[in-house]
PDB file of N, CA and C in Angstrom:
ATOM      1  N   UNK A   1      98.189  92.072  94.100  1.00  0.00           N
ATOM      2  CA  UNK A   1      98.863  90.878  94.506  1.00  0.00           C
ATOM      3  C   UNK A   1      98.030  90.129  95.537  1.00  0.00           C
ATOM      4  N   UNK A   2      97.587  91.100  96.315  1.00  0.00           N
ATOM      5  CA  UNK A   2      96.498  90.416  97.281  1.00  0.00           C
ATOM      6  C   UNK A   2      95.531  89.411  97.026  1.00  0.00           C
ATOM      7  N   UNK A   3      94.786  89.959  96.112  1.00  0.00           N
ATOM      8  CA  UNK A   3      93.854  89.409  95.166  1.00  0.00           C
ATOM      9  C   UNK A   3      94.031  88.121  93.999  1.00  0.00           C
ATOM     10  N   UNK A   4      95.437  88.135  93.846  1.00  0.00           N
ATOM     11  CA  UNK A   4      95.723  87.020  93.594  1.00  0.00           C
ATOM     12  C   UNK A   4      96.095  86.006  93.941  1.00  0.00           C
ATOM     13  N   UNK A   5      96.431  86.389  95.311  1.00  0.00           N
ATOM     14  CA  UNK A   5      97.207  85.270  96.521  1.00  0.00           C
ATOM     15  C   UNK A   5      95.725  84.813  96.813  1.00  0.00           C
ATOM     16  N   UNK A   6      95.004  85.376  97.268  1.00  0.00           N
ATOM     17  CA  UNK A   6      93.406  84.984  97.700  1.00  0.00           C
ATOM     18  C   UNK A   6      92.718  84.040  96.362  1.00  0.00           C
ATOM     19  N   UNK A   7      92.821  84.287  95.421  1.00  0.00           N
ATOM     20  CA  UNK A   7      92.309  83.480  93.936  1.00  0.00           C
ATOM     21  C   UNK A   7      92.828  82.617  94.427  1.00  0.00           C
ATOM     22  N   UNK A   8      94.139  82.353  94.723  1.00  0.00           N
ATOM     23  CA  UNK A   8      95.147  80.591  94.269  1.00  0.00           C
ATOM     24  C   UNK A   8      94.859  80.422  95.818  1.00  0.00           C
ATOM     25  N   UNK A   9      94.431  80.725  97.516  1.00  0.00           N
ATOM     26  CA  UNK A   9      93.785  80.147  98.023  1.00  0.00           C
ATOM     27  C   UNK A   9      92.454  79.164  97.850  1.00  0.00           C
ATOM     28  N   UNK A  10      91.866  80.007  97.502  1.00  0.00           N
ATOM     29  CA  UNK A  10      90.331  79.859  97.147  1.00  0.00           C
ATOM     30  C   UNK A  10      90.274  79.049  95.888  1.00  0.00           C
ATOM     31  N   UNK A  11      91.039  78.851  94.551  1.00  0.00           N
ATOM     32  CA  UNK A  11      90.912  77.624  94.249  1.00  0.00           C
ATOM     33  C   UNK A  11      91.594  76.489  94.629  1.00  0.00           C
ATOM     34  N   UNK A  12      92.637  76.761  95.805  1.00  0.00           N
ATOM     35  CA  UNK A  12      92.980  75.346  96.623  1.00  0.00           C
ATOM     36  C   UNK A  12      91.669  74.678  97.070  1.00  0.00           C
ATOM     37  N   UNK A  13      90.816  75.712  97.468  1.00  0.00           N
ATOM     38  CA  UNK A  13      90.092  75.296  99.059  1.00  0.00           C
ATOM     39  C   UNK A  13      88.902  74.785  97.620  1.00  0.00           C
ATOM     40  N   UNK A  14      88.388  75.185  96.834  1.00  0.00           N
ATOM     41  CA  UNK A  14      87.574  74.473  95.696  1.00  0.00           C
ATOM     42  C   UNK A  14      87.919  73.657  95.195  1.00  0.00           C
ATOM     43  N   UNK A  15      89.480  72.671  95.133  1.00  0.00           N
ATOM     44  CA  UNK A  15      89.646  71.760  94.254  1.00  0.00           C
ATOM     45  C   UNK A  15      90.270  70.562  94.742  1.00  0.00           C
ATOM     46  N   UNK A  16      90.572  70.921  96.585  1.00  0.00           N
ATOM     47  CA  UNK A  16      91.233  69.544  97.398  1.00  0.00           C
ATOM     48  C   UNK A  16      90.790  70.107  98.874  1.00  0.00           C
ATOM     49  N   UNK A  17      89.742  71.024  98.766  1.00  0.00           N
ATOM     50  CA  UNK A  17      89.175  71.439 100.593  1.00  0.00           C
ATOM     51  C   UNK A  17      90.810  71.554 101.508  1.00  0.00           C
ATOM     52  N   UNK A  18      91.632  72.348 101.005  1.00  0.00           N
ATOM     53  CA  UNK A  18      92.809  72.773 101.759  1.00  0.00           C
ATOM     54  C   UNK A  18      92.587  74.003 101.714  1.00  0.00           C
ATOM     55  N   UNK A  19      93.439  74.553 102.691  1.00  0.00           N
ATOM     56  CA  UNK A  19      93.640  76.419 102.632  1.00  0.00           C
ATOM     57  C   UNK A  19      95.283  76.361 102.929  1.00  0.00           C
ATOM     58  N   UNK A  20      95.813  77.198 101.608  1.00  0.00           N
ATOM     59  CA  UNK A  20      97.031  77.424 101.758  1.00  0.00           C
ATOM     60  C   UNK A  20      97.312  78.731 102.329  1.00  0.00           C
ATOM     61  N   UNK A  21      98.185  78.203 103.269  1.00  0.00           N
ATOM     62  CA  UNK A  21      97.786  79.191 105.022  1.00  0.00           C
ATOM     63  C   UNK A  21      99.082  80.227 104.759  1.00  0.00           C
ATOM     64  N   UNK A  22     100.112  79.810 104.133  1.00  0.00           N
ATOM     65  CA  UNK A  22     101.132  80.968 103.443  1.00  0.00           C
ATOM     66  C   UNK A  22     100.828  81.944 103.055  1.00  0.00           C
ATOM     67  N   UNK A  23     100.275  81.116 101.768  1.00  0.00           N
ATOM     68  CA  UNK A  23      99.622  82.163 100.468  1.00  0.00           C
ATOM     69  C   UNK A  23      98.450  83.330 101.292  1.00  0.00           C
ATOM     70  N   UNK A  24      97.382  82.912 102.460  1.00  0.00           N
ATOM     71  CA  UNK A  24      96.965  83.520 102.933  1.00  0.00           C
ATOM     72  C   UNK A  24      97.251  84.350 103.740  1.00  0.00           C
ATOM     73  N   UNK A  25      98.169  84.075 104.548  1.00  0.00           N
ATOM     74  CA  UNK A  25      99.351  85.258 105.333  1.00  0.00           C
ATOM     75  C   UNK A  25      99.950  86.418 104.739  1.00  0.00           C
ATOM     76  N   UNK A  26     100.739  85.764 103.765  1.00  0.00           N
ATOM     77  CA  UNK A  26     101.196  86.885 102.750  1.00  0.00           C
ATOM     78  C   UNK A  26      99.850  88.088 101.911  1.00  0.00           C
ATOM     79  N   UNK A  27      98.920  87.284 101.720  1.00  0.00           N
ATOM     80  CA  UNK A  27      97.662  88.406 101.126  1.00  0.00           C
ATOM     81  C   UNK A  27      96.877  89.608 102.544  1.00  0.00           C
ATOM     82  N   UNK A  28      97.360  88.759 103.705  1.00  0.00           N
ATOM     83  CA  UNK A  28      96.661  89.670 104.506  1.00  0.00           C
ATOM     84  C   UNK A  28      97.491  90.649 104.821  1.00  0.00           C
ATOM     85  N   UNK A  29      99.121  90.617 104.594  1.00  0.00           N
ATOM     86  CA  UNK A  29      99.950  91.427 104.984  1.00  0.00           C
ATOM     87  C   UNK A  29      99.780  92.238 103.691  1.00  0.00           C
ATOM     88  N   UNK A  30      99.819  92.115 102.808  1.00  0.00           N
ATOM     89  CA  UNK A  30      99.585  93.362 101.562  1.00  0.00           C
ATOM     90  C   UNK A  30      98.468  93.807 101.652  1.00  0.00           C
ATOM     91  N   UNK A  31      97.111  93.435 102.045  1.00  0.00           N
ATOM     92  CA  UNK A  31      96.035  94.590 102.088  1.00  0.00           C
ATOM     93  C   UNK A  31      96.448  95.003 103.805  1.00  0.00           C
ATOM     94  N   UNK A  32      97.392  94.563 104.612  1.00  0.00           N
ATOM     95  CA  UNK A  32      97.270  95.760 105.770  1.00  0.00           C
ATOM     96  C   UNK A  32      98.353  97.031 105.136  1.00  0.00           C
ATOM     97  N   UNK A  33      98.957  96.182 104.011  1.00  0.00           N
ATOM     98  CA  UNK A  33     100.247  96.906 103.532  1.00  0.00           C
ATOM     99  C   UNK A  33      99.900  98.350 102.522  1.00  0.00           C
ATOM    100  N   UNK A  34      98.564  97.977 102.408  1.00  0.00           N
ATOM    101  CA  UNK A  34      98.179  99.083 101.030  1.00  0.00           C
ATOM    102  C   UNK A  34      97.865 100.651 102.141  1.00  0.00           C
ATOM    103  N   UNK A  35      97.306 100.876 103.032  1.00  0.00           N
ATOM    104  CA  UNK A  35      97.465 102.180 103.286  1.00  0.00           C
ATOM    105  C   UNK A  35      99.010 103.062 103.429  1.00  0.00           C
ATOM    106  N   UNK A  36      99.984 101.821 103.645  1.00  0.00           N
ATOM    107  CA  UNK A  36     101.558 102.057 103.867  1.00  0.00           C
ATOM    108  C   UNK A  36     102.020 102.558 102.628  1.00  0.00           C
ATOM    109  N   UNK A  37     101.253 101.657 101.579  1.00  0.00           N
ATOM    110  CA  UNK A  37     101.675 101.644 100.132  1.00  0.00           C
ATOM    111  C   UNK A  37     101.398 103.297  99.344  1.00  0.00           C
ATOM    112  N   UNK A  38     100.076 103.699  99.931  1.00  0.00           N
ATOM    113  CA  UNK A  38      99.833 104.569  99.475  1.00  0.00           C
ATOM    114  C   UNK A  38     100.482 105.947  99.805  1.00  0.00           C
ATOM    115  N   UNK A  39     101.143 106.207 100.512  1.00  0.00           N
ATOM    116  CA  UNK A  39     102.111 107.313 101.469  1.00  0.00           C
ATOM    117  C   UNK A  39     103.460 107.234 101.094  1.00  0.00           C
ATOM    118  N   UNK A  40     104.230 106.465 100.234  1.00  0.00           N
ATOM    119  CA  UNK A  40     105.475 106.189 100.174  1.00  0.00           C
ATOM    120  C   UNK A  40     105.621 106.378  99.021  1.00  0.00           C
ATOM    121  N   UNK A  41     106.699 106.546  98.365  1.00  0.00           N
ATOM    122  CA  UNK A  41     106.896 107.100  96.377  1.00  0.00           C
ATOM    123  C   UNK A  41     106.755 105.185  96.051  1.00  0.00           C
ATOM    124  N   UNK A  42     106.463 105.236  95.176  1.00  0.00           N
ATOM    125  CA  UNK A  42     105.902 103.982  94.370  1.00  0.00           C
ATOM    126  C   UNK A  42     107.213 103.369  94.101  1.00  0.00           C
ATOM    127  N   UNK A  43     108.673 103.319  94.114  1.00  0.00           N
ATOM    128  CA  UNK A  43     109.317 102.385  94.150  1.00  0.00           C
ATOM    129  C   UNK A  43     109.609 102.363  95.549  1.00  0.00           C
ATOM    130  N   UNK A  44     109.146 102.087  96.605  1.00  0.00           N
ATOM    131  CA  UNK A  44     109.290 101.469  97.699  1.00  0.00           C
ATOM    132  C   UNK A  44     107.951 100.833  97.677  1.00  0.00           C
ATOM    133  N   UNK A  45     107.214 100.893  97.535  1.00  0.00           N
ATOM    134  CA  UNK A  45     105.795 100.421  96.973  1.00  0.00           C
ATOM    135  C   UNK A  45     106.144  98.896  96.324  1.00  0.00           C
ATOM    136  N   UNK A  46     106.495  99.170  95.148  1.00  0.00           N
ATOM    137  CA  UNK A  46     107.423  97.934  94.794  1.00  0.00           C
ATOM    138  C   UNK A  46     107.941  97.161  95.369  1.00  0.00           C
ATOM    139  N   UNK A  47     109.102  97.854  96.033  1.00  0.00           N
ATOM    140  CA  UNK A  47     109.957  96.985  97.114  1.00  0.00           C
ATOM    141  C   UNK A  47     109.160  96.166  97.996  1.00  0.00           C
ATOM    142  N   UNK A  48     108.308  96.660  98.832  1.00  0.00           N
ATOM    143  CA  UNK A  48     107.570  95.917  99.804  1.00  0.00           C
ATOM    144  C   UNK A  48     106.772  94.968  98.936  1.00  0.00           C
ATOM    145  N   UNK A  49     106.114  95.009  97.799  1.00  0.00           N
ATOM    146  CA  UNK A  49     105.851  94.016  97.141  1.00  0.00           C
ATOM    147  C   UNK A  49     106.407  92.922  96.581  1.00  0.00           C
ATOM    148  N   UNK A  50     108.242  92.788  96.128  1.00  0.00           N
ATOM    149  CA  UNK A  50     108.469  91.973  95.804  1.00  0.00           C
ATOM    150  C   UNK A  50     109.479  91.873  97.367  1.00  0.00           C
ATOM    151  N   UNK A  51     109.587  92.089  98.268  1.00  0.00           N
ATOM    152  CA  UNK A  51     110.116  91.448  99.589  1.00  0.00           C
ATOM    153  C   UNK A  51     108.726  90.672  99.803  1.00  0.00           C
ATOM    154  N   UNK A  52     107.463  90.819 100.025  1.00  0.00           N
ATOM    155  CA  UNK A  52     106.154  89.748 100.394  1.00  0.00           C
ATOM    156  C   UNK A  52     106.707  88.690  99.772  1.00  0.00           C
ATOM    157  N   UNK A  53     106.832  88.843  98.197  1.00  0.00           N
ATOM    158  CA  UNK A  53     106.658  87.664  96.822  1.00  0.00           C
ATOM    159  C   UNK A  53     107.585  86.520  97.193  1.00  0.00           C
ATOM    160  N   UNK A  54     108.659  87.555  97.413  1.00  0.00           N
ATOM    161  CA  UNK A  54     110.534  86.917  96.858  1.00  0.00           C
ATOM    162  C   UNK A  54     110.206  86.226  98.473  1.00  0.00           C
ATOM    163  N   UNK A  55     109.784  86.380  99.549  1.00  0.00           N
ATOM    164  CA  UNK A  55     109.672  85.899 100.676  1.00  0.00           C
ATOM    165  C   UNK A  55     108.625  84.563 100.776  1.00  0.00           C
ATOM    166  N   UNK A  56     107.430  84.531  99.742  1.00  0.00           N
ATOM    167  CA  UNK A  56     106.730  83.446  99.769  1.00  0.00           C
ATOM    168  C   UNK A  56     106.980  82.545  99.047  1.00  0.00           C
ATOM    169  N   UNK A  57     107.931  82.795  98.044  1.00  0.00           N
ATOM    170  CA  UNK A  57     108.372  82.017  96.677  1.00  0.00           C
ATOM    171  C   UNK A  57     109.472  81.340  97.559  1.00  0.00           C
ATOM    172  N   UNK A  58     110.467  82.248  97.933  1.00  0.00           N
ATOM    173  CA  UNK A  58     111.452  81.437  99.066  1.00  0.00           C
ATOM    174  C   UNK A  58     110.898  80.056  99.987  1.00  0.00           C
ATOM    175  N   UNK A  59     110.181  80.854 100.662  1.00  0.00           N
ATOM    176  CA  UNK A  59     109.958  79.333 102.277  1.00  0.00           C
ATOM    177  C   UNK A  59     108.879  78.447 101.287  1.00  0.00           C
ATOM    178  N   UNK A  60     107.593  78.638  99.777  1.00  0.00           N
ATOM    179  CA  UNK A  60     107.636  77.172  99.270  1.00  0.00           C
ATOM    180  C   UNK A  60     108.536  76.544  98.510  1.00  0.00           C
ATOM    181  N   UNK A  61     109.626  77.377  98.404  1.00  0.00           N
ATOM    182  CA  UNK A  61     110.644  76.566  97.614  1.00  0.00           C
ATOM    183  C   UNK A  61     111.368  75.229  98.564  1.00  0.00           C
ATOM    184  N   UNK A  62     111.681  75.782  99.640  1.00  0.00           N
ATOM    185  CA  UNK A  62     112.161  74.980 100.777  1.00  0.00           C
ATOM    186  C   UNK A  62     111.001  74.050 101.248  1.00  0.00           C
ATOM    187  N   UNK A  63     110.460  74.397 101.578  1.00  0.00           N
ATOM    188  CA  UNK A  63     109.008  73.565 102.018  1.00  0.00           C
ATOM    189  C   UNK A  63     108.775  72.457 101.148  1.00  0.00           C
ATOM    190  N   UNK A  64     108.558  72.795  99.887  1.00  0.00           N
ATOM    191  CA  UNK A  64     108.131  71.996  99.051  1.00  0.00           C
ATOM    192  C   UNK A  64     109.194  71.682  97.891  1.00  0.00           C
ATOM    193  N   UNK A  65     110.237  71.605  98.745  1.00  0.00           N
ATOM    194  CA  UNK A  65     111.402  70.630  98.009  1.00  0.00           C
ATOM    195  C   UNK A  65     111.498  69.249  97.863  1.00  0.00           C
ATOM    196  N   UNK A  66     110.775  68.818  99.049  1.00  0.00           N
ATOM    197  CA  UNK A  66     110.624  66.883  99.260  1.00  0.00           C
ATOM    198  C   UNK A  66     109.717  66.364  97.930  1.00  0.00           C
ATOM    199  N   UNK A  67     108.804  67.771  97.794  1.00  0.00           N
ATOM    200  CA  UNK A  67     107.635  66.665  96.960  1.00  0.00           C
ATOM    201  C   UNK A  67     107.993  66.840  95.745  1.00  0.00           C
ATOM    202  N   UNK A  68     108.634  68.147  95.407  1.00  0.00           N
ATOM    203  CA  UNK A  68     109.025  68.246  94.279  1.00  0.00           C
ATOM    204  C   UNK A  68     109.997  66.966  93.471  1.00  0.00           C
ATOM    205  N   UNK A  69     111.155  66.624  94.297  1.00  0.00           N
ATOM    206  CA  UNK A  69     112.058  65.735  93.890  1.00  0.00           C
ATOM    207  C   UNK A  69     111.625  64.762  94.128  1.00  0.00           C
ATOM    208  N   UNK A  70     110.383  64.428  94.700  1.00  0.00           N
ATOM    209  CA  UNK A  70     109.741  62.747  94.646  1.00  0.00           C
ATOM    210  C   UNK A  70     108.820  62.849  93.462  1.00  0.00           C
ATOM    211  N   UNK A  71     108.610  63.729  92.442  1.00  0.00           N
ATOM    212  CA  UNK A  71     107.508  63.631  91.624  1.00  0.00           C
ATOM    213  C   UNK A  71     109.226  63.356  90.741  1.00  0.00           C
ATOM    214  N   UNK A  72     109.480  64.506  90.734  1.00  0.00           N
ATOM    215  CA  UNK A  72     110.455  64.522  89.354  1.00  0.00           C
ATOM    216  C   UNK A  72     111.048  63.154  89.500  1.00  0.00           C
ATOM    217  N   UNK A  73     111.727  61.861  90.503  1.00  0.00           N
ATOM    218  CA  UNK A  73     111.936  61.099  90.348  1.00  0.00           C
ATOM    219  C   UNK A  73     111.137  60.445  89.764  1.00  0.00           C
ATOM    220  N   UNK A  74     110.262  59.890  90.675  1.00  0.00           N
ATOM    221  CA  UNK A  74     108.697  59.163  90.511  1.00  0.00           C
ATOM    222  C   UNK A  74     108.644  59.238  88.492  1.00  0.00           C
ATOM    223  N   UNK A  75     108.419  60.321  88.188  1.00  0.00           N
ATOM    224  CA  UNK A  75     108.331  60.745  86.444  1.00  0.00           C
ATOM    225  C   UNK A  75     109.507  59.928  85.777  1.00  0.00           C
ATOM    226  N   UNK A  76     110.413  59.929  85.980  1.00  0.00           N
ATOM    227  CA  UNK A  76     111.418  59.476  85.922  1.00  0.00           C
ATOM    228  C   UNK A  76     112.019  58.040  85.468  1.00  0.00           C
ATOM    229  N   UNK A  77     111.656  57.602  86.273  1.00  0.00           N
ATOM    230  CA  UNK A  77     111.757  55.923  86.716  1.00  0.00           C
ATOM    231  C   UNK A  77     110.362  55.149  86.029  1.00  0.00           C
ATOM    232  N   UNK A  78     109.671  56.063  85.390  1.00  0.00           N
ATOM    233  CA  UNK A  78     108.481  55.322  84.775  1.00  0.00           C
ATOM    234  C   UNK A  78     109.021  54.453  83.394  1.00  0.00           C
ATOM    235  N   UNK A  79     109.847  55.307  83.039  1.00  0.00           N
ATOM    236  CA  UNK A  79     110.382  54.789  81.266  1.00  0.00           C
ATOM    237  C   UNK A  79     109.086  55.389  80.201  1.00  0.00           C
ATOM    238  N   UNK A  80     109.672  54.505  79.448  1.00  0.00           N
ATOM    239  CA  UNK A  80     108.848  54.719  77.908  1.00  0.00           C
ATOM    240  C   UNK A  80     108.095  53.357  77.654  1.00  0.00           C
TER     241      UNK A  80
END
C-alpha cells in the first residue's frame, strides 16, 4: 500500500509539480507500520491497513467535496 500511495505521489509531482502531502503521510505511516505488521496475526495486519485507507479516502472525500461538485456542475450546464 505504501508503494502505491508513493506511485500516485510521484506521479502528482511528474504531471502538475504538486506533492500530495496526505497521500504521503499515510505511506510513511505504513512503512513505520510494517515492523508492527509483522508481529501481529495477519488480520489485524489488515485492520491497520484498511483504518490508514478508510482514513485517507475519508478526509479526501471531505476535502475535495467543493471541487468535486463544481466539476460535476460545470459538466452539467454545458448541454449538448
Amino acid at each position: 500500500m505504501a508503494v502505491y500511495l508513493l506511485a500516485h505521489v510521484g506521479f502528482l509531482w511528474r504531471t502538475a509539480r504538486r506533492v500530495g502531502h496526505p497521500r504521503l503521510v499515510v505511506a510513511a505511516l505504513a512503512l513505520a507500520l510494517v515492523p508492527v505488521a509483522g508481529r501481529v496475526p495477519a488480520l489485524a495486519a489488515l485492520a491497520m491497513v484498511a483504518v490508514l485507507t478508510g482514513g485517507l479516502v475519508t478526509y479526501e472525500c471531505i476535502r475535495f467535496a467543493p471541487v468535486r461538485d463544481q466539476v460535476r456542475h460545470a459538466a452539467g450546464s454545458s448541454g449538448p
